[in-house]
C-alpha atoms as a PDB file:
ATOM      1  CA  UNK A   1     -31.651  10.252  10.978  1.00  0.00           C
ATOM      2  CA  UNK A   2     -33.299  12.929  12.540  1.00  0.00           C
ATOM      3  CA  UNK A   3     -31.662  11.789  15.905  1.00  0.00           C
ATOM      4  CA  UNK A   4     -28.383  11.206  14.775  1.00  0.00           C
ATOM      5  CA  UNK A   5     -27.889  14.863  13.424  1.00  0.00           C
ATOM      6  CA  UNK A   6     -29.206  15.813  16.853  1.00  0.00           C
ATOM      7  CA  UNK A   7     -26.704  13.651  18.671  1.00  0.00           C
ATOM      8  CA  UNK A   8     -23.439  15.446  16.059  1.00  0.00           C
ATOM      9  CA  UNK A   9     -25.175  18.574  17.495  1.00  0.00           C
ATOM     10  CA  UNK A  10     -25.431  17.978  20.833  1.00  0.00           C
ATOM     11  CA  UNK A  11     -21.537  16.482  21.119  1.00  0.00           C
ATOM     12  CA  UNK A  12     -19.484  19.531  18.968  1.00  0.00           C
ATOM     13  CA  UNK A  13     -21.236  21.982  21.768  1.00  0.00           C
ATOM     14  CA  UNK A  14     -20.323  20.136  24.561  1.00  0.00           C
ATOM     15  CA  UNK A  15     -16.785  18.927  22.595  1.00  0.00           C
ATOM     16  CA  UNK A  16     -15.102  22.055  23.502  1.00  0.00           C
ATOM     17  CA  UNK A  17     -15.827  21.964  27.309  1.00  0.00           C
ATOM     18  CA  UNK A  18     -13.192  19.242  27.684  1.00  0.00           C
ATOM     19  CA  UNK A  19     -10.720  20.224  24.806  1.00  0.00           C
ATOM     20  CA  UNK A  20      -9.484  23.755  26.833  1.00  0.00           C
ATOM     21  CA  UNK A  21      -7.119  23.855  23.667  1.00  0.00           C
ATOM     22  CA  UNK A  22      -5.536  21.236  24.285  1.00  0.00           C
ATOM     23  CA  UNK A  23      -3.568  19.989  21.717  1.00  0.00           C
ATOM     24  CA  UNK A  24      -5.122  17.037  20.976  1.00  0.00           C
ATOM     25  CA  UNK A  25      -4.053  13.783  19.180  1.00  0.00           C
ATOM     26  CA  UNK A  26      -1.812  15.684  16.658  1.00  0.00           C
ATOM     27  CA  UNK A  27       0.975  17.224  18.084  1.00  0.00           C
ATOM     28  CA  UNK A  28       3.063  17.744  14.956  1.00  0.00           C
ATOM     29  CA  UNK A  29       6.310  18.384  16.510  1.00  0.00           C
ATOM     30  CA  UNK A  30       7.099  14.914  18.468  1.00  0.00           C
ATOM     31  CA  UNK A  31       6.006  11.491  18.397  1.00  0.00           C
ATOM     32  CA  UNK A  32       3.007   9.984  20.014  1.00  0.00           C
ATOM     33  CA  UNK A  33       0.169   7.690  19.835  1.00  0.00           C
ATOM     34  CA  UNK A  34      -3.283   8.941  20.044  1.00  0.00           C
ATOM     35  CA  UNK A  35      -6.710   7.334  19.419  1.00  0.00           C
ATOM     36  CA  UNK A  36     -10.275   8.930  18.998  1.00  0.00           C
ATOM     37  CA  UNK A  37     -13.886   8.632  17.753  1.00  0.00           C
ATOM     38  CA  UNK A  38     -15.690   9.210  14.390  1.00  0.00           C
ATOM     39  CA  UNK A  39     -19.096   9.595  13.270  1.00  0.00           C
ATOM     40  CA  UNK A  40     -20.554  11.310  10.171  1.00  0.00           C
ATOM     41  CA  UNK A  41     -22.431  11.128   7.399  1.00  0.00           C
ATOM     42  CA  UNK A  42     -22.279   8.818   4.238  1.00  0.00           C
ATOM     43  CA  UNK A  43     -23.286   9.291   0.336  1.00  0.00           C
ATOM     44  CA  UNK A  44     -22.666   5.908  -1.020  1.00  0.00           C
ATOM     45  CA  UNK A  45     -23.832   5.010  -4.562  1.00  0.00           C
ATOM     46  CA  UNK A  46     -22.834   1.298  -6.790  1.00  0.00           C
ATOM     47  CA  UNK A  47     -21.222   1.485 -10.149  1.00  0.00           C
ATOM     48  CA  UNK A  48     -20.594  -1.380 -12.315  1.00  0.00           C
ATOM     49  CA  UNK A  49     -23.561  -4.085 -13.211  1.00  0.00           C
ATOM     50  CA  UNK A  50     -26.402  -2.662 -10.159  1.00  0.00           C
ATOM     51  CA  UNK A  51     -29.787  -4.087 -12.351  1.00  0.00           C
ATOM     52  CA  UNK A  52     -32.021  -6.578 -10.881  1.00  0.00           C
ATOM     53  CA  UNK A  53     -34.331  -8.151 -12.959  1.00  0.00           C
ATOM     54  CA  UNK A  54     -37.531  -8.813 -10.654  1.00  0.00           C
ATOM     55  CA  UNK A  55     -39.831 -10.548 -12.596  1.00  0.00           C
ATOM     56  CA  UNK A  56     -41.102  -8.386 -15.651  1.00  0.00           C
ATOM     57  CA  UNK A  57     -39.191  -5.360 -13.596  1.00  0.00           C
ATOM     58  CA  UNK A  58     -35.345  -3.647 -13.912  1.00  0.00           C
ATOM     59  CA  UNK A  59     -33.968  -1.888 -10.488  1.00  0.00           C
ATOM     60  CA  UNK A  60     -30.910  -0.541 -11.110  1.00  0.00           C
ATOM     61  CA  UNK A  61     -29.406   1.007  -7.670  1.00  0.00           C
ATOM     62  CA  UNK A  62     -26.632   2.908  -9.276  1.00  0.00           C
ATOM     63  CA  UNK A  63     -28.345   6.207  -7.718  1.00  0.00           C
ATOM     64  CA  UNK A  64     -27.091   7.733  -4.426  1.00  0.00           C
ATOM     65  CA  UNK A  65     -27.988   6.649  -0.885  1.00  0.00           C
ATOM     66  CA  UNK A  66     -27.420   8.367   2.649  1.00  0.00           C
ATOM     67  CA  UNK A  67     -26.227   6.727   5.349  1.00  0.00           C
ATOM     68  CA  UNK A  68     -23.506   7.331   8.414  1.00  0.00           C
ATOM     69  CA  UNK A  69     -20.842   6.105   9.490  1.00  0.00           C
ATOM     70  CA  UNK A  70     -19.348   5.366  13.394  1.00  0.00           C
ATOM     71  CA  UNK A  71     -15.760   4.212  14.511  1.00  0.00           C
ATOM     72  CA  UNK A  72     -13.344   3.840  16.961  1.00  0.00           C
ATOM     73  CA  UNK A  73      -9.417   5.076  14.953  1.00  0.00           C
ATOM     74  CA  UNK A  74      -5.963   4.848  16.471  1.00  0.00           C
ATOM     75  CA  UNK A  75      -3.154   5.995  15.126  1.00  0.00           C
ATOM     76  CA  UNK A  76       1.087   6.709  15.199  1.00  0.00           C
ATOM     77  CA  UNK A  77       3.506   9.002  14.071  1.00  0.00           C
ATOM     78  CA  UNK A  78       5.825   6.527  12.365  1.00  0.00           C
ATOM     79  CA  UNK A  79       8.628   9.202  10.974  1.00  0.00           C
ATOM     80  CA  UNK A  80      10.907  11.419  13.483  1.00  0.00           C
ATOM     81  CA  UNK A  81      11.952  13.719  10.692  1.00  0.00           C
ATOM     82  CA  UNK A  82       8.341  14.538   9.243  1.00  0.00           C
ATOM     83  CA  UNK A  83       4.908  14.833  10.968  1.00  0.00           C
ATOM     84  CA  UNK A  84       3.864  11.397   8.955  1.00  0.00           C
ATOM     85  CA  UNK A  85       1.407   9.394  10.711  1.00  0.00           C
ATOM     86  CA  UNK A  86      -0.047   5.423  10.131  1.00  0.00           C
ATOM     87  CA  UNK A  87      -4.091   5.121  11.098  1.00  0.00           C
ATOM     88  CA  UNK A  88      -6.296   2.765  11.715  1.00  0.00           C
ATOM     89  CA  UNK A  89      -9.805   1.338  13.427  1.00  0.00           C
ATOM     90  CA  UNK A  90     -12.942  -0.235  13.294  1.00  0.00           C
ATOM     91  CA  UNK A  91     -15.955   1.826  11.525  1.00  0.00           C
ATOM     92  CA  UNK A  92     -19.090   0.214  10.560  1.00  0.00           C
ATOM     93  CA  UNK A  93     -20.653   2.353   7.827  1.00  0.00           C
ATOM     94  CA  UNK A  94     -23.528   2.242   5.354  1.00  0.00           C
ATOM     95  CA  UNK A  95     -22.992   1.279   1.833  1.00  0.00           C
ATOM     96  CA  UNK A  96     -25.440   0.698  -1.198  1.00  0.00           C
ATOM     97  CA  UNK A  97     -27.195   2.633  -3.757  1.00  0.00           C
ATOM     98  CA  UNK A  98     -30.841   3.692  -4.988  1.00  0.00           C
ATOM     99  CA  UNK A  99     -33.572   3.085  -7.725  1.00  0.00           C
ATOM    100  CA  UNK A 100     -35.958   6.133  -6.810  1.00  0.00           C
ATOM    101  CA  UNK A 101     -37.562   5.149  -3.360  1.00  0.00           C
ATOM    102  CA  UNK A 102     -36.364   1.850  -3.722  1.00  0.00           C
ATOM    103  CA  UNK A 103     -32.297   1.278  -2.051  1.00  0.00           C
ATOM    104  CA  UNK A 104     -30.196  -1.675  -1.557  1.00  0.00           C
ATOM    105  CA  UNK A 105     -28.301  -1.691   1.966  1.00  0.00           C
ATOM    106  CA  UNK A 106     -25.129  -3.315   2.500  1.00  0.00           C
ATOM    107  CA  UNK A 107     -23.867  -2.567   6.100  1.00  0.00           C
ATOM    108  CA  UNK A 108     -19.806  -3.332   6.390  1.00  0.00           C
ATOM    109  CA  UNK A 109     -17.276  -3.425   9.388  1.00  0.00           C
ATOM    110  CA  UNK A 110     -14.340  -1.969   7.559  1.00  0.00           C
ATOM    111  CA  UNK A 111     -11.102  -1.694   8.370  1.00  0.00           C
ATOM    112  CA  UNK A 112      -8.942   1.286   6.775  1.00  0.00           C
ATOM    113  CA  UNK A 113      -5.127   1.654   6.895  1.00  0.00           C
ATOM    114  CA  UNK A 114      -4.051   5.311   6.236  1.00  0.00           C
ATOM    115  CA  UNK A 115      -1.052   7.472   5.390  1.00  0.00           C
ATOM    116  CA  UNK A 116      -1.746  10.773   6.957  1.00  0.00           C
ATOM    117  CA  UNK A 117       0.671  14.044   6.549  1.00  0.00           C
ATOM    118  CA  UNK A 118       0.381  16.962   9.586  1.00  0.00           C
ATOM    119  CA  UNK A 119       0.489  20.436   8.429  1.00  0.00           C
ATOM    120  CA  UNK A 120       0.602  22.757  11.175  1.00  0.00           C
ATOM    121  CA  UNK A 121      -1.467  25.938  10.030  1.00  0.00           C
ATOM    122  CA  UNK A 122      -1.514  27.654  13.383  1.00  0.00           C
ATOM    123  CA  UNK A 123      -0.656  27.005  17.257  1.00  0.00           C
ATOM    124  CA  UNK A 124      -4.499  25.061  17.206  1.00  0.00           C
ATOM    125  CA  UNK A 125      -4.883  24.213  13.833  1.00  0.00           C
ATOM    126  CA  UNK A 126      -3.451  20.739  11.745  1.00  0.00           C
ATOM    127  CA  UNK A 127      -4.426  20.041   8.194  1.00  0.00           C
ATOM    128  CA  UNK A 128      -3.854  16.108   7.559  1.00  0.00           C
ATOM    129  CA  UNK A 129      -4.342  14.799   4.288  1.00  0.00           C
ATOM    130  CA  UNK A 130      -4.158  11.360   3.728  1.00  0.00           C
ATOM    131  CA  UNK A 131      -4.710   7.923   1.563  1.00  0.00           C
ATOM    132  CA  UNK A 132      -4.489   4.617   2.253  1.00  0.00           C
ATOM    133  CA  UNK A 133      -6.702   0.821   1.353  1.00  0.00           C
ATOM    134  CA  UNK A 134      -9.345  -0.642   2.742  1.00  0.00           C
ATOM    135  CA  UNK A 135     -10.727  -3.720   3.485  1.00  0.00           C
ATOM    136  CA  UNK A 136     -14.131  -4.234   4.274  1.00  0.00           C
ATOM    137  CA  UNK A 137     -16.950  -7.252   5.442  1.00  0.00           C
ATOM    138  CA  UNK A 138     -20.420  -7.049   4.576  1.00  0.00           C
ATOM    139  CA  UNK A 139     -22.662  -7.901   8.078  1.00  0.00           C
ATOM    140  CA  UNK A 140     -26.077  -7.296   7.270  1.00  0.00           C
ATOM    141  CA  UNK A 141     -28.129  -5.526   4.363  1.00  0.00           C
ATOM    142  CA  UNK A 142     -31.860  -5.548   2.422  1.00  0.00           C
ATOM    143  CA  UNK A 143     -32.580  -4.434  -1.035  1.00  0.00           C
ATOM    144  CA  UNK A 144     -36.146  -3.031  -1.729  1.00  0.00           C
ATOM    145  CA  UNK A 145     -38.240  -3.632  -4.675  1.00  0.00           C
ATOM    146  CA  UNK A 146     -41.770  -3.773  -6.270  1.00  0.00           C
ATOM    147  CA  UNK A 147     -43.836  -7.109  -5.868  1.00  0.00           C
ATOM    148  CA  UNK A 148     -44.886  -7.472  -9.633  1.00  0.00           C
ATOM    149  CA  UNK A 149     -48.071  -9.090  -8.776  1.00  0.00           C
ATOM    150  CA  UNK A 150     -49.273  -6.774  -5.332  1.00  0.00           C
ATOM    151  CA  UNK A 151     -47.370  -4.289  -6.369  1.00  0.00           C
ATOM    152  CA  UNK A 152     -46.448  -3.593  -2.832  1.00  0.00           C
ATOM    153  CA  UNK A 153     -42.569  -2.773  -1.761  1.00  0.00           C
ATOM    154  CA  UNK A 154     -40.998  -5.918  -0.827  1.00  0.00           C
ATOM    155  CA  UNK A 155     -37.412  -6.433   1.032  1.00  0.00           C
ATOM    156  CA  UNK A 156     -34.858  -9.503   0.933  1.00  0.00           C
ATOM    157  CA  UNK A 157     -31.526  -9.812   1.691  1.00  0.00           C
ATOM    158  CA  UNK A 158     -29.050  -7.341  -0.279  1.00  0.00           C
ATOM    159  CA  UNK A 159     -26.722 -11.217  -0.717  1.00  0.00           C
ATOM    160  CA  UNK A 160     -29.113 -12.714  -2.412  1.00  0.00           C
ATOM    161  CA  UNK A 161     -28.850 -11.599  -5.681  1.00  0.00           C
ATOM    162  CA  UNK A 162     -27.195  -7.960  -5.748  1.00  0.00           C
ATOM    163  CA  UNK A 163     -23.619  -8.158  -3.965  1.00  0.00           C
ATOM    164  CA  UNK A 164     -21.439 -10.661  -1.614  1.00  0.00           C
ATOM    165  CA  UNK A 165     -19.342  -9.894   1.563  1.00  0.00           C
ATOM    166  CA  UNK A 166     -16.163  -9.155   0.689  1.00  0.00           C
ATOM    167  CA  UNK A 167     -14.778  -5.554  -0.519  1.00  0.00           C
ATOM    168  CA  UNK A 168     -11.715  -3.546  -0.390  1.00  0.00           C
ATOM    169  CA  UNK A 169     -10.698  -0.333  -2.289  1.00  0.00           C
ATOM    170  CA  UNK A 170      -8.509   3.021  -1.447  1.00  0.00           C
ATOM    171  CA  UNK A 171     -10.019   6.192   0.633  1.00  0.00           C
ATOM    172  CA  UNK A 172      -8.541   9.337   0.140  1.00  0.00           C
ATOM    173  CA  UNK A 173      -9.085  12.856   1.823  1.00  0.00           C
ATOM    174  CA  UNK A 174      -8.178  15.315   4.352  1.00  0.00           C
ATOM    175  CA  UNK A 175      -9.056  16.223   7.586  1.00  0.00           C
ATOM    176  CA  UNK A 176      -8.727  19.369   9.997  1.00  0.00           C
ATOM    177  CA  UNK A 177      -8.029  19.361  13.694  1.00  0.00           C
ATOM    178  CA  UNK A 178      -8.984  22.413  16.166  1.00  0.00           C
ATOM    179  CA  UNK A 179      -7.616  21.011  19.175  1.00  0.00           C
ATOM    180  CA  UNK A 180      -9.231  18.154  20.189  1.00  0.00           C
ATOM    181  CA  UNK A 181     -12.066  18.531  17.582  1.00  0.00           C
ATOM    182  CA  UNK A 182     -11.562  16.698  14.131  1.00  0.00           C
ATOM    183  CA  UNK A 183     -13.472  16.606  10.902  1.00  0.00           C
ATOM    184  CA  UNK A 184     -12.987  15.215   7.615  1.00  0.00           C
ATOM    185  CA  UNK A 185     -14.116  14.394   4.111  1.00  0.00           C
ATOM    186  CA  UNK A 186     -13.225  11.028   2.549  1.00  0.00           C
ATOM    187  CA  UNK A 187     -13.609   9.404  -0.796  1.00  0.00           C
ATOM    188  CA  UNK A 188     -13.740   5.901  -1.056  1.00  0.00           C
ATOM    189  CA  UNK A 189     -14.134   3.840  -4.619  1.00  0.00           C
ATOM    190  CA  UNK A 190     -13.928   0.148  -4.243  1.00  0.00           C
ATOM    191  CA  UNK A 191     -11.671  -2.290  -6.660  1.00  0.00           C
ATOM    192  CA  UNK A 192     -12.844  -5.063  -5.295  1.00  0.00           C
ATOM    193  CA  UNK A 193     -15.742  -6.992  -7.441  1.00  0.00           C
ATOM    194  CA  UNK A 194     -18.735  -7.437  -5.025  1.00  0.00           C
ATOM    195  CA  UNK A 195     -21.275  -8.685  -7.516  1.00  0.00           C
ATOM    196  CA  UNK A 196     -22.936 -11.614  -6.471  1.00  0.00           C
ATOM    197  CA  UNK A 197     -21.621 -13.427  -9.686  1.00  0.00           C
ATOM    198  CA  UNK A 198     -18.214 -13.956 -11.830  1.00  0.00           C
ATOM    199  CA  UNK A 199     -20.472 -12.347 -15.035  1.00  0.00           C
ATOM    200  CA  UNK A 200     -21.278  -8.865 -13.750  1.00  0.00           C
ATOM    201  CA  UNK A 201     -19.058  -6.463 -12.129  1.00  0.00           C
ATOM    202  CA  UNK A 202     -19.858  -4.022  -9.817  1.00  0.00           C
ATOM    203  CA  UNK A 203     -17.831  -1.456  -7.366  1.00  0.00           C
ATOM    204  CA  UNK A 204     -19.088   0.043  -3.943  1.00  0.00           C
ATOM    205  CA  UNK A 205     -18.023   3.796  -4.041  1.00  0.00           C
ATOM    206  CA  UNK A 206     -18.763   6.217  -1.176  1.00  0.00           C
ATOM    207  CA  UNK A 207     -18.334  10.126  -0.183  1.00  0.00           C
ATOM    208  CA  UNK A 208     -17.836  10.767   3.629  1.00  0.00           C
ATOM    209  CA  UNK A 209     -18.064  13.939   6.359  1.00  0.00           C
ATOM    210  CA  UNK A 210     -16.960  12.847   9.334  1.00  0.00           C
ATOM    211  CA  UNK A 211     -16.583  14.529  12.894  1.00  0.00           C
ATOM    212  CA  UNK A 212     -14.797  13.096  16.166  1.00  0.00           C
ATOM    213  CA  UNK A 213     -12.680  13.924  18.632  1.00  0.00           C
ATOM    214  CA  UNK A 214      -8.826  12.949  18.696  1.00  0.00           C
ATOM    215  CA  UNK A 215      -7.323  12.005  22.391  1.00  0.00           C
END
């Protein structure tokens, strides 16, 4: 983590070398295309049914987890009367939850499609709220917990009795542009059921900041 925060460093010093105020992906008074990068930083918790009964033990990873996010978004102004703009991408971000130091992982490819709004608040400046669903595939993940007998942390596959694959839900926020320089913060809460069985329930919810650069 240490070396990710390092790498957001390192790229919003050198970001404005190459944006010479230019005005980047939103130009708010014509149509266009544009396309950019994300990365940030994610606090993603479960709601719903997150206990695990392991053995004689309860974990219950409803507390909050950190992860990050990265993705590759493209996007176009689909109105000629109003700055309104349709987004997309690919991000692969860090889902889950916590039970103390024990956390359940579930690592998604997701695939967001977004409604933003450009207000122009100066010559550099665009504030762009938006919402929008998503849809999202579970790749990998690992849920910790406490051998009963050793009493040792163990690890095993988030699918295997916490959650399944599939998700979707709506993210809402807003997001600033300074030329070519973008950040955000995003809400998602899932509505999609991703317990591993039809008798619980349980939602994957998730608070975003994300930085990037719009082209």
């Amino acid at each position: 983590m240490k070396k990710f925060f390092t790498a957001i460093l390192a790229f919003m010093l050198a970001a404005p070398s190459f944006a010479q105020f230019a005005s980047g992906g939103f130009e708010l008074d014509k149509s266009n295309l544009y396309y950019g990068a994300r990365f940030g930083v994610d606090f993603a918790s479960l709601s719903g049914d997150t206990e695990v009964q392991d053995g004689t033990m309860m974990m219950d990873y409803s507390g909050m987890k950190t992860g990050f996010t990265l993705a590759g978004i493209i996007g176009l102004r689909v109105s000629q009367t109003a700055p309104v703009f349709l987004e997309s991408g690919v991000y692969y971000t860090q889902r889950g939850g916590k039970d103390g130091k024990y956390s359940a992982s579930i690592n998604c490819i997701e695939f967001p499609l977004l409604v933003k709004y450009g207000i122009k608040a100066s010559d550099d400046i665009a504030v762009l709220p938006f919402i929008g669903p998503y849809f999202a595939l579970g790749l990998a993940g690992q849920r910790e917990y406490q051998d009963q007998k050793s009493g040792d942390k163990q690890k095993e596959s988030v699918y295997d009795k916490l959650a399944n694959r599939n998700d979707m839900g709506f993210k809402l926020g807003c997001g600033v542009e300074y030329n070519m320089l973008y950040l955000e913060l995003a809400y998602q809460f899932g509505i999609a059921n991703i317990a591993d069985n039809d008798n619980n329930t349980m939602h994957a919810n998730q608070l975003s900041i994300n930085f990037g650069v719009n082209f």
